[in-house]
N, C-alpha and C. Protein backbone atom coordinates (compact mmCIF):
# COMPACT_ATOMS: atom_id res chain seq x y z
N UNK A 1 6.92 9.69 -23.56
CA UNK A 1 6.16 10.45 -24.51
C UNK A 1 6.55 11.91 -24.35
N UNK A 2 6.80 12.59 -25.39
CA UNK A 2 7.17 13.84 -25.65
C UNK A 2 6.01 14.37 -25.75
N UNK A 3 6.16 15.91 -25.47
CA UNK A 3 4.57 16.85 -25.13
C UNK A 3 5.21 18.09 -24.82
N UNK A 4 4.36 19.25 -24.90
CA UNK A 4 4.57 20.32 -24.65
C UNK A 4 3.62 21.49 -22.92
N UNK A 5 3.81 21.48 -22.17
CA UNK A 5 3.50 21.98 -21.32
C UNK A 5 2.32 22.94 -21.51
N UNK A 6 1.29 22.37 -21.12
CA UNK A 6 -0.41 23.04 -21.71
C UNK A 6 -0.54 24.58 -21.51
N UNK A 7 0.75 24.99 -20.36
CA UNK A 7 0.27 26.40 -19.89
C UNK A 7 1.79 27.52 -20.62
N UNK A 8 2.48 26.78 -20.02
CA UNK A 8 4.50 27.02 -20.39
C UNK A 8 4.79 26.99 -21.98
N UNK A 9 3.99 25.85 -22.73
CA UNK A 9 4.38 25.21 -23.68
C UNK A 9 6.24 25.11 -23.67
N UNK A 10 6.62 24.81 -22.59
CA UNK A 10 8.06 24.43 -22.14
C UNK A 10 7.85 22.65 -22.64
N UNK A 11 9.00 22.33 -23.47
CA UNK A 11 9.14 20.92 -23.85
C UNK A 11 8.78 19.52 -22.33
N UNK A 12 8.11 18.86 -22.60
CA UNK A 12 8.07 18.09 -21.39
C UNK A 12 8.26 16.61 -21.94
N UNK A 13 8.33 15.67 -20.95
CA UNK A 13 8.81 14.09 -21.39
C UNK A 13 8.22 13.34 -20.20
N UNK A 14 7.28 12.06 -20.55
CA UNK A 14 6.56 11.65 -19.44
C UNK A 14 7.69 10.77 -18.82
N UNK A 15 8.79 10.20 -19.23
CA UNK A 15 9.68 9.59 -18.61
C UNK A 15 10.33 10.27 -17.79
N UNK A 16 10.21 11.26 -17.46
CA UNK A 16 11.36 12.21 -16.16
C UNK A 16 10.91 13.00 -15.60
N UNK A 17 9.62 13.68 -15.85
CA UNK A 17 8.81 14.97 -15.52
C UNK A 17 7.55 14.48 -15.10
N UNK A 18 7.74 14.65 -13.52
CA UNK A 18 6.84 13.80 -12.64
C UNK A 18 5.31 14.24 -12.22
N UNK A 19 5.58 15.86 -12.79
CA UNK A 19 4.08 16.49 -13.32
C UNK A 19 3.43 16.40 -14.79
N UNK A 20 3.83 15.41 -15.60
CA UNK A 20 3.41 15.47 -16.93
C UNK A 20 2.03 15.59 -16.48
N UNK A 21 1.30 15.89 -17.74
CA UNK A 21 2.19 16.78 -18.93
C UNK A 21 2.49 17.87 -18.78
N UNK A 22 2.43 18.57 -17.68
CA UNK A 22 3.06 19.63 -17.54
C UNK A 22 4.91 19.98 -16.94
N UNK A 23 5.49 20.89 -16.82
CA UNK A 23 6.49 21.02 -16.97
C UNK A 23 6.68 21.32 -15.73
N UNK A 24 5.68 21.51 -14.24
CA UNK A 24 6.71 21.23 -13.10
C UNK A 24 4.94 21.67 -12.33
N UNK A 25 5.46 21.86 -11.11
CA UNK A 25 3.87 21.55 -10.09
C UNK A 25 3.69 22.69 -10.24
N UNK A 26 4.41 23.91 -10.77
CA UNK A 26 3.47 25.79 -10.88
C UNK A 26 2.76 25.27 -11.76
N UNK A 27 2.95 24.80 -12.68
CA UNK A 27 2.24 24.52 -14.10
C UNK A 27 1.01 24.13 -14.05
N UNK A 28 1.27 23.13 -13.47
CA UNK A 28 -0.47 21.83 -13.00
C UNK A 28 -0.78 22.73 -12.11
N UNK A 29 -0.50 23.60 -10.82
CA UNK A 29 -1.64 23.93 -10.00
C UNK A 29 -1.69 25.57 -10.73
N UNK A 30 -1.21 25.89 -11.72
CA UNK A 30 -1.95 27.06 -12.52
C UNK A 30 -3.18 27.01 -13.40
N UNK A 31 -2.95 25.65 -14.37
CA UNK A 31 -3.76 24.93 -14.77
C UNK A 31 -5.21 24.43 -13.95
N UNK A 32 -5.19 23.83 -12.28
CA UNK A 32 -6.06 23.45 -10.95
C UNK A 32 -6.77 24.81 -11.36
N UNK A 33 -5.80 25.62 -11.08
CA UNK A 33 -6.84 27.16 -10.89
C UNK A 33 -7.58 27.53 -11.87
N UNK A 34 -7.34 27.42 -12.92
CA UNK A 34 -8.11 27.57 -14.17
C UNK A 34 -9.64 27.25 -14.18
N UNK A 35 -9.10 25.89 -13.94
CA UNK A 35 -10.50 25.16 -13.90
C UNK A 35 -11.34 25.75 -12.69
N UNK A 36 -11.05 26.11 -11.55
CA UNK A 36 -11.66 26.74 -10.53
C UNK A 36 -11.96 27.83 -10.62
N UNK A 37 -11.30 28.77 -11.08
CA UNK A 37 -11.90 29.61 -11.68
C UNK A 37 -13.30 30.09 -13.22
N UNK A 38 -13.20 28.87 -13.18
CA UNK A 38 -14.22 28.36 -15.06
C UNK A 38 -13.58 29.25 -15.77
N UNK A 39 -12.01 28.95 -16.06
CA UNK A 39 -11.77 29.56 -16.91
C UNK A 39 -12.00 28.68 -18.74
N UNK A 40 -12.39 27.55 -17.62
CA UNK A 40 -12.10 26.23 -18.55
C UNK A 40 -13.44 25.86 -18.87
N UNK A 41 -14.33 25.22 -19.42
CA UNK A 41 -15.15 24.47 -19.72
C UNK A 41 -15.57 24.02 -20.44
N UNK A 42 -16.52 22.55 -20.13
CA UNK A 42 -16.87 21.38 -20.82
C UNK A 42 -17.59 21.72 -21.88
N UNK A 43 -18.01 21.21 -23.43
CA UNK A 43 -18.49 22.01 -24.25
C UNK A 43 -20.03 21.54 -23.92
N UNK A 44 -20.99 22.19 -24.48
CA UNK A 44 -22.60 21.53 -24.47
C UNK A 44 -22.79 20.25 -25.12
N UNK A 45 -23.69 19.33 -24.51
CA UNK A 45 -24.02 17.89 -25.09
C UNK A 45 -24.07 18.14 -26.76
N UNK A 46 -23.63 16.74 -26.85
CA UNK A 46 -23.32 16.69 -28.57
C UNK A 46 -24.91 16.63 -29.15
N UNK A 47 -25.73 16.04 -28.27
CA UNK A 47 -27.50 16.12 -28.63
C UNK A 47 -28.26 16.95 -27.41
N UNK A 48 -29.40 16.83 -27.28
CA UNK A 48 -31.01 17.39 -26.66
C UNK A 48 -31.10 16.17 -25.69
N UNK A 49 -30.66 16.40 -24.80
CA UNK A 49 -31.70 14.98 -24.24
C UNK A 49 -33.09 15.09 -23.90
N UNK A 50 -33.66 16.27 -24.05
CA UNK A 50 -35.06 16.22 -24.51
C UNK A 50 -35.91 15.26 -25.69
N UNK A 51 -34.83 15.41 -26.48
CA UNK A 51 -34.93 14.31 -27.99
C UNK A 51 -34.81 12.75 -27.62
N UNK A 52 -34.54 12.32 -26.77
CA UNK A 52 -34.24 10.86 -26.26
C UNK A 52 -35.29 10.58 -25.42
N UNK A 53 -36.12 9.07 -25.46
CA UNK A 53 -36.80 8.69 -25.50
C UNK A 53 -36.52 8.57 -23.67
N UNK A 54 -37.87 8.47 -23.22
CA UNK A 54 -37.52 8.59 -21.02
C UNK A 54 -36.80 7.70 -21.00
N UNK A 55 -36.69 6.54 -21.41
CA UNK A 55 -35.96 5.73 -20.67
C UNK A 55 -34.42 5.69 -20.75
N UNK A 56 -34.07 6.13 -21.88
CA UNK A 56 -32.74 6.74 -21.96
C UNK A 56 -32.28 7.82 -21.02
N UNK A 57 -33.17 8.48 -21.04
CA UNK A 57 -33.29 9.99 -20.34
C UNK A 57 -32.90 9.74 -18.86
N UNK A 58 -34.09 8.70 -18.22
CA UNK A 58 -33.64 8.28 -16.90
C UNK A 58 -32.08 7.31 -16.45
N UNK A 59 -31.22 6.45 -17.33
CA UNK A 59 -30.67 6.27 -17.73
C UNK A 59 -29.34 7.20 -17.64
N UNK A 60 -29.29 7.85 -18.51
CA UNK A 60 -28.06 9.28 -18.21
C UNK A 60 -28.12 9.95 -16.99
N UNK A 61 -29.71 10.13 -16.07
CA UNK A 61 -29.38 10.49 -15.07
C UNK A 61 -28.95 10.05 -13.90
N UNK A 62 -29.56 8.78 -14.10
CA UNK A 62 -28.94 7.83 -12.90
C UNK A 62 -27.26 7.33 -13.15
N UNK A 63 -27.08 7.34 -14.33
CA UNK A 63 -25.74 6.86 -14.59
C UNK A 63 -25.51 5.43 -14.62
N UNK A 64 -26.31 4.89 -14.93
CA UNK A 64 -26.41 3.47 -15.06
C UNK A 64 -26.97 2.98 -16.51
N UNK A 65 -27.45 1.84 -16.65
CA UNK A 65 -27.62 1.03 -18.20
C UNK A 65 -28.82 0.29 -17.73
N UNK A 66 -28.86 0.16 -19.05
CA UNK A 66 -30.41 -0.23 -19.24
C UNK A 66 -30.95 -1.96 -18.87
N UNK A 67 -31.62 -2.35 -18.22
CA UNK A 67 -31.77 -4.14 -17.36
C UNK A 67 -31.64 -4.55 -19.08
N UNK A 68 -32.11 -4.06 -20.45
CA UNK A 68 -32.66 -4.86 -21.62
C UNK A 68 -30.53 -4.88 -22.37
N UNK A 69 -30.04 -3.56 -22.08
CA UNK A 69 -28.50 -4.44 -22.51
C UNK A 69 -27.98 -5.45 -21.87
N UNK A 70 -28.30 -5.92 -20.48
CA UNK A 70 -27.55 -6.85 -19.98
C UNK A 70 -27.77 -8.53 -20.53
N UNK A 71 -26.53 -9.15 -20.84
CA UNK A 71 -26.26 -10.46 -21.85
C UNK A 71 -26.18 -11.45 -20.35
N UNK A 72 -26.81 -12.60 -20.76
CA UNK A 72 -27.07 -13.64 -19.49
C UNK A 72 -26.39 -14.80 -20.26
């Protein structure tokens, strides 16, 4: 797969370039730093989870699913 280097935008190829998608290991640990620095971040929830009913609510926080989806 052809791609362009997220930081370089230097041409990259996942068949030979063993840091894809970036274009060599400065690249990816410039990129590491980014994120450590928050240069980067996740956008805000697409909803309120105030708006979602508790049991959902408890649900997203535990990170688990609900006993009523599970199929027997």
């Amino acid at each position: 797969m052809k791609h362009h280097c997220p930081i370089c935008k230097k041409s990259t190829d996942s068949a030979i370039d063993a840091d894809f998608p970036f274009c060599s290991e400065r690249c990816r640990l410039m990129d590491l730093g980014a994120w450590a620095a928050e240069k980067y971040v996740v956008s805000d929830p697409i909803f309120d989870e105030e708006e979602l009913p508790e049991d959902d609510r408890r649900e997203l926080r535990e990170g688990g699913h609900n006993n009523d989806d599970n199929i027997n």
